[in-house]
Protein backbone atom coordinates (compact mmCIF):
# COMPACT_ATOMS: atom_id res chain seq x y z
CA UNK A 1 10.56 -42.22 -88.80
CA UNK A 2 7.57 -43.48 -89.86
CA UNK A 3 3.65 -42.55 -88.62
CA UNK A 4 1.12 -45.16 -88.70
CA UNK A 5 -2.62 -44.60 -87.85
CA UNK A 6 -5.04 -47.59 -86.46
CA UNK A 7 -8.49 -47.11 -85.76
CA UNK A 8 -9.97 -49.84 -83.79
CA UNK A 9 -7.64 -52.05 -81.34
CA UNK A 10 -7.98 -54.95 -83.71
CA UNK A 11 -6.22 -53.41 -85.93
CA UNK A 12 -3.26 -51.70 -83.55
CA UNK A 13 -2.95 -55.50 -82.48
CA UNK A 14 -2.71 -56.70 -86.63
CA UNK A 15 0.41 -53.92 -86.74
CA UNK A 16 1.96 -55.48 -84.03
CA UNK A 17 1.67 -58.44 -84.96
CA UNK A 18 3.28 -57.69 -88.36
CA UNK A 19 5.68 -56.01 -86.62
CA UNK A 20 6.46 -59.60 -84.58
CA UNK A 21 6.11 -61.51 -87.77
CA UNK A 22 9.54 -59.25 -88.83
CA UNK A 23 11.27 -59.00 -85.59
CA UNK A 24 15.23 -59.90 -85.66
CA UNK A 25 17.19 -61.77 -82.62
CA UNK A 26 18.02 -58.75 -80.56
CA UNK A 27 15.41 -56.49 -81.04
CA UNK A 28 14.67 -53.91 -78.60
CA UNK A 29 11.73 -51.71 -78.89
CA UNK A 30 10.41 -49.07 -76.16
CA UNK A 31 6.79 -48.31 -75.96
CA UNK A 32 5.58 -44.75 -75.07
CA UNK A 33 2.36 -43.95 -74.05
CA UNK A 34 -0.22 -42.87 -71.91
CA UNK A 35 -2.01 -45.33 -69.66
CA UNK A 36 -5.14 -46.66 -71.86
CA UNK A 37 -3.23 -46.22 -75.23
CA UNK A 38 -3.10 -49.58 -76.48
CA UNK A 39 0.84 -50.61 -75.24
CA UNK A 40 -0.44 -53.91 -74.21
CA UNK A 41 -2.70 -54.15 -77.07
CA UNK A 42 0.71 -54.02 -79.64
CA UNK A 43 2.78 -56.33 -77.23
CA UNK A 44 -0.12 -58.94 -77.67
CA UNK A 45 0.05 -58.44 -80.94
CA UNK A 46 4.05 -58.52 -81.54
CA UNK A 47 3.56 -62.18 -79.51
CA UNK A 48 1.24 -63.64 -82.11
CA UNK A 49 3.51 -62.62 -84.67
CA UNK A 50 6.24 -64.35 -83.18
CA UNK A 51 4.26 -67.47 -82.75
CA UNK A 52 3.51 -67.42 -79.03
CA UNK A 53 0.32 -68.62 -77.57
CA UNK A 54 0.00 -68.22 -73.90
CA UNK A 55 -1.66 -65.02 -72.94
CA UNK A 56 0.53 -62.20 -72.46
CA UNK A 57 -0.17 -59.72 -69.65
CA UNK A 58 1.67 -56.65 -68.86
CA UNK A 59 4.01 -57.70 -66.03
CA UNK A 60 3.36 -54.29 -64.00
CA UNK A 61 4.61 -56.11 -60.61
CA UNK A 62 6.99 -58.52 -62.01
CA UNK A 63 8.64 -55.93 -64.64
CA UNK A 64 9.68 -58.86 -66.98
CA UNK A 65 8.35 -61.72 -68.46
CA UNK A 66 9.76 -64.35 -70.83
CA UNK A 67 8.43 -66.66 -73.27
CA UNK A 68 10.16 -68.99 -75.00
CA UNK A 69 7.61 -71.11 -77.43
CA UNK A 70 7.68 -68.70 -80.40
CA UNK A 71 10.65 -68.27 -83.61
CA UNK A 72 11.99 -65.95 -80.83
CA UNK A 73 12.51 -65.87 -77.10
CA UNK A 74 10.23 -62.75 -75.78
CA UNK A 75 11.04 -60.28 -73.07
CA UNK A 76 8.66 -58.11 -71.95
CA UNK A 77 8.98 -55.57 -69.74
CA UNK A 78 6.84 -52.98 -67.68
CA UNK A 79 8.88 -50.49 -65.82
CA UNK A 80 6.28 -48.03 -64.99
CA UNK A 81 6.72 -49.02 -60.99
CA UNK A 82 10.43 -49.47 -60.81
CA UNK A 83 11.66 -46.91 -58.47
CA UNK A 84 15.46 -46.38 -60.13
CA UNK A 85 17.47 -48.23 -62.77
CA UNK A 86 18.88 -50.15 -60.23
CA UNK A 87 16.26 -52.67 -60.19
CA UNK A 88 16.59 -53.49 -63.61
CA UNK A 89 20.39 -54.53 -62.87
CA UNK A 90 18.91 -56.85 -60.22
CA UNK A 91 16.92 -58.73 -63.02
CA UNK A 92 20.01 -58.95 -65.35
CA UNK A 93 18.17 -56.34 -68.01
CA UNK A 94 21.81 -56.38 -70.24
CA UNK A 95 20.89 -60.55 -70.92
CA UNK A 96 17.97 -59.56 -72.31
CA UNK A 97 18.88 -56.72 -74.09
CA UNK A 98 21.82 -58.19 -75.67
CA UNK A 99 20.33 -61.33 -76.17
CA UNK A 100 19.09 -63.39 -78.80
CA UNK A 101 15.23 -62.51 -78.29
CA UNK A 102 13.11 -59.93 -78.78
CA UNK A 103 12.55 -57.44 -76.03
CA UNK A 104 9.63 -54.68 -75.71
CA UNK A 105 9.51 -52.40 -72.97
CA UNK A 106 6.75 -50.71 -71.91
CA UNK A 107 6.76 -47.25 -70.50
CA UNK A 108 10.96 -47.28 -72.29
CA UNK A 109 10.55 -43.26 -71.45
CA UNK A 110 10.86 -43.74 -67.87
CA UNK A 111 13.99 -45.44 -68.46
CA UNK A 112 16.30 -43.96 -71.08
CA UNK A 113 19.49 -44.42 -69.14
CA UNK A 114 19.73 -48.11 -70.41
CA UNK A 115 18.34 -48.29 -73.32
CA UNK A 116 20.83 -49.67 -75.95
CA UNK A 117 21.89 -47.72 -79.17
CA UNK A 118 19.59 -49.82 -81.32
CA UNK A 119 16.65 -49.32 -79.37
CA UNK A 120 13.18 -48.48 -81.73
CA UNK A 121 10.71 -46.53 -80.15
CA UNK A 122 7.27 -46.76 -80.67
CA UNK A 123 5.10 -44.04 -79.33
CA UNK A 124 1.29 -44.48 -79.53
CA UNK A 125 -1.02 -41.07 -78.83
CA UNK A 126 -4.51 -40.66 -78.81
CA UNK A 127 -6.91 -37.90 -80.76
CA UNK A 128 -9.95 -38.52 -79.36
CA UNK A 129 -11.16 -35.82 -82.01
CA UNK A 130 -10.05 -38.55 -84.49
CA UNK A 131 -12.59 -40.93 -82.60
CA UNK A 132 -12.31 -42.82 -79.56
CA UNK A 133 -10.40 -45.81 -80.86
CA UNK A 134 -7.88 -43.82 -83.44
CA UNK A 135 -4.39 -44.32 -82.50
CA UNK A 136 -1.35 -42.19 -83.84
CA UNK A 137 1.62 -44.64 -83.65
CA UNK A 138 5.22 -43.23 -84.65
CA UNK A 139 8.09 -45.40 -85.46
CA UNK A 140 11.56 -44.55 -84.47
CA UNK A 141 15.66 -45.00 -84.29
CA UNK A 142 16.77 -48.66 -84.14
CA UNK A 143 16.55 -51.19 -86.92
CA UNK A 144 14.39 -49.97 -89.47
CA UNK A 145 10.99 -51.89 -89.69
CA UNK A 146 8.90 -52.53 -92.97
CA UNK A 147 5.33 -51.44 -93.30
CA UNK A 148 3.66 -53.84 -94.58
């Protein structure tokens, strides 16, 4: 496990974007966090690191969204509004997941049921008595990832 403390969003999108910059075919990572915490922030981040250049939203209504013009295909997910696991059957989750790419999935909690073996999980917290912008960010299970 390892703990990793940013204090601007600049810099929680420079982490994740070393963190893309290392990223393996078939990566899996689940984000935890409150709304606000900076999730998207790191997924932006973990894009530019893997060379993509279109703007990446979270795909709250669309649950995934691929990209395919970095070093890696790039799945990202938001399954805060899926109702049961089911739905992520109906998208073929297990292609991306198994894949060659690089998937992040926001709000991963809400879905533990399918998470592969080698999933990472990256919870981000706030301490707002650290400052409004401080961000506790914890790193763990699947492949182990390098701090730079």
């Amino acid at each position: 496990m390892q703990i990793i403390e940013t204090f601007s969003p600049e810099e929680t999108f420079r982490l994740g974007q070393q963190f893309g910059e290392q990223a393996c075919p078939g990566q899996v990572c689940a984000l935890v966090g409150d709304l606000g915490v900076g999730k998207t922030v790191l997924t932006q981040g973990i894009a530019e690191g893997l060379g993509i250049r279109e703007p990446i939203t979270s795909p709250t209504f669309t649950i995934v969204q691929a990209y395919e013009g970095g070093r890696l295909p790039f799945y990202h997910f938001d399954v805060y509004r899926i109702a049961d696991v089911d739905e992520m059957e109906e998208i073929g989750y297990e292609d991306y997941f198994y894949g060659q790419g690089v998937s992040i999935i926001e709000w991963g909690n809400l879905v533990p049921e399918i998470l592969p073996g080698h999933c990472m999980e990256i919870r981000i917290e706030k301490d707002l008595e650290q400052g409004f912008d401080y961000r506790r960010i914890t790193i763990s299970g699947g492949t182990e990832w390098r701090e730079p």
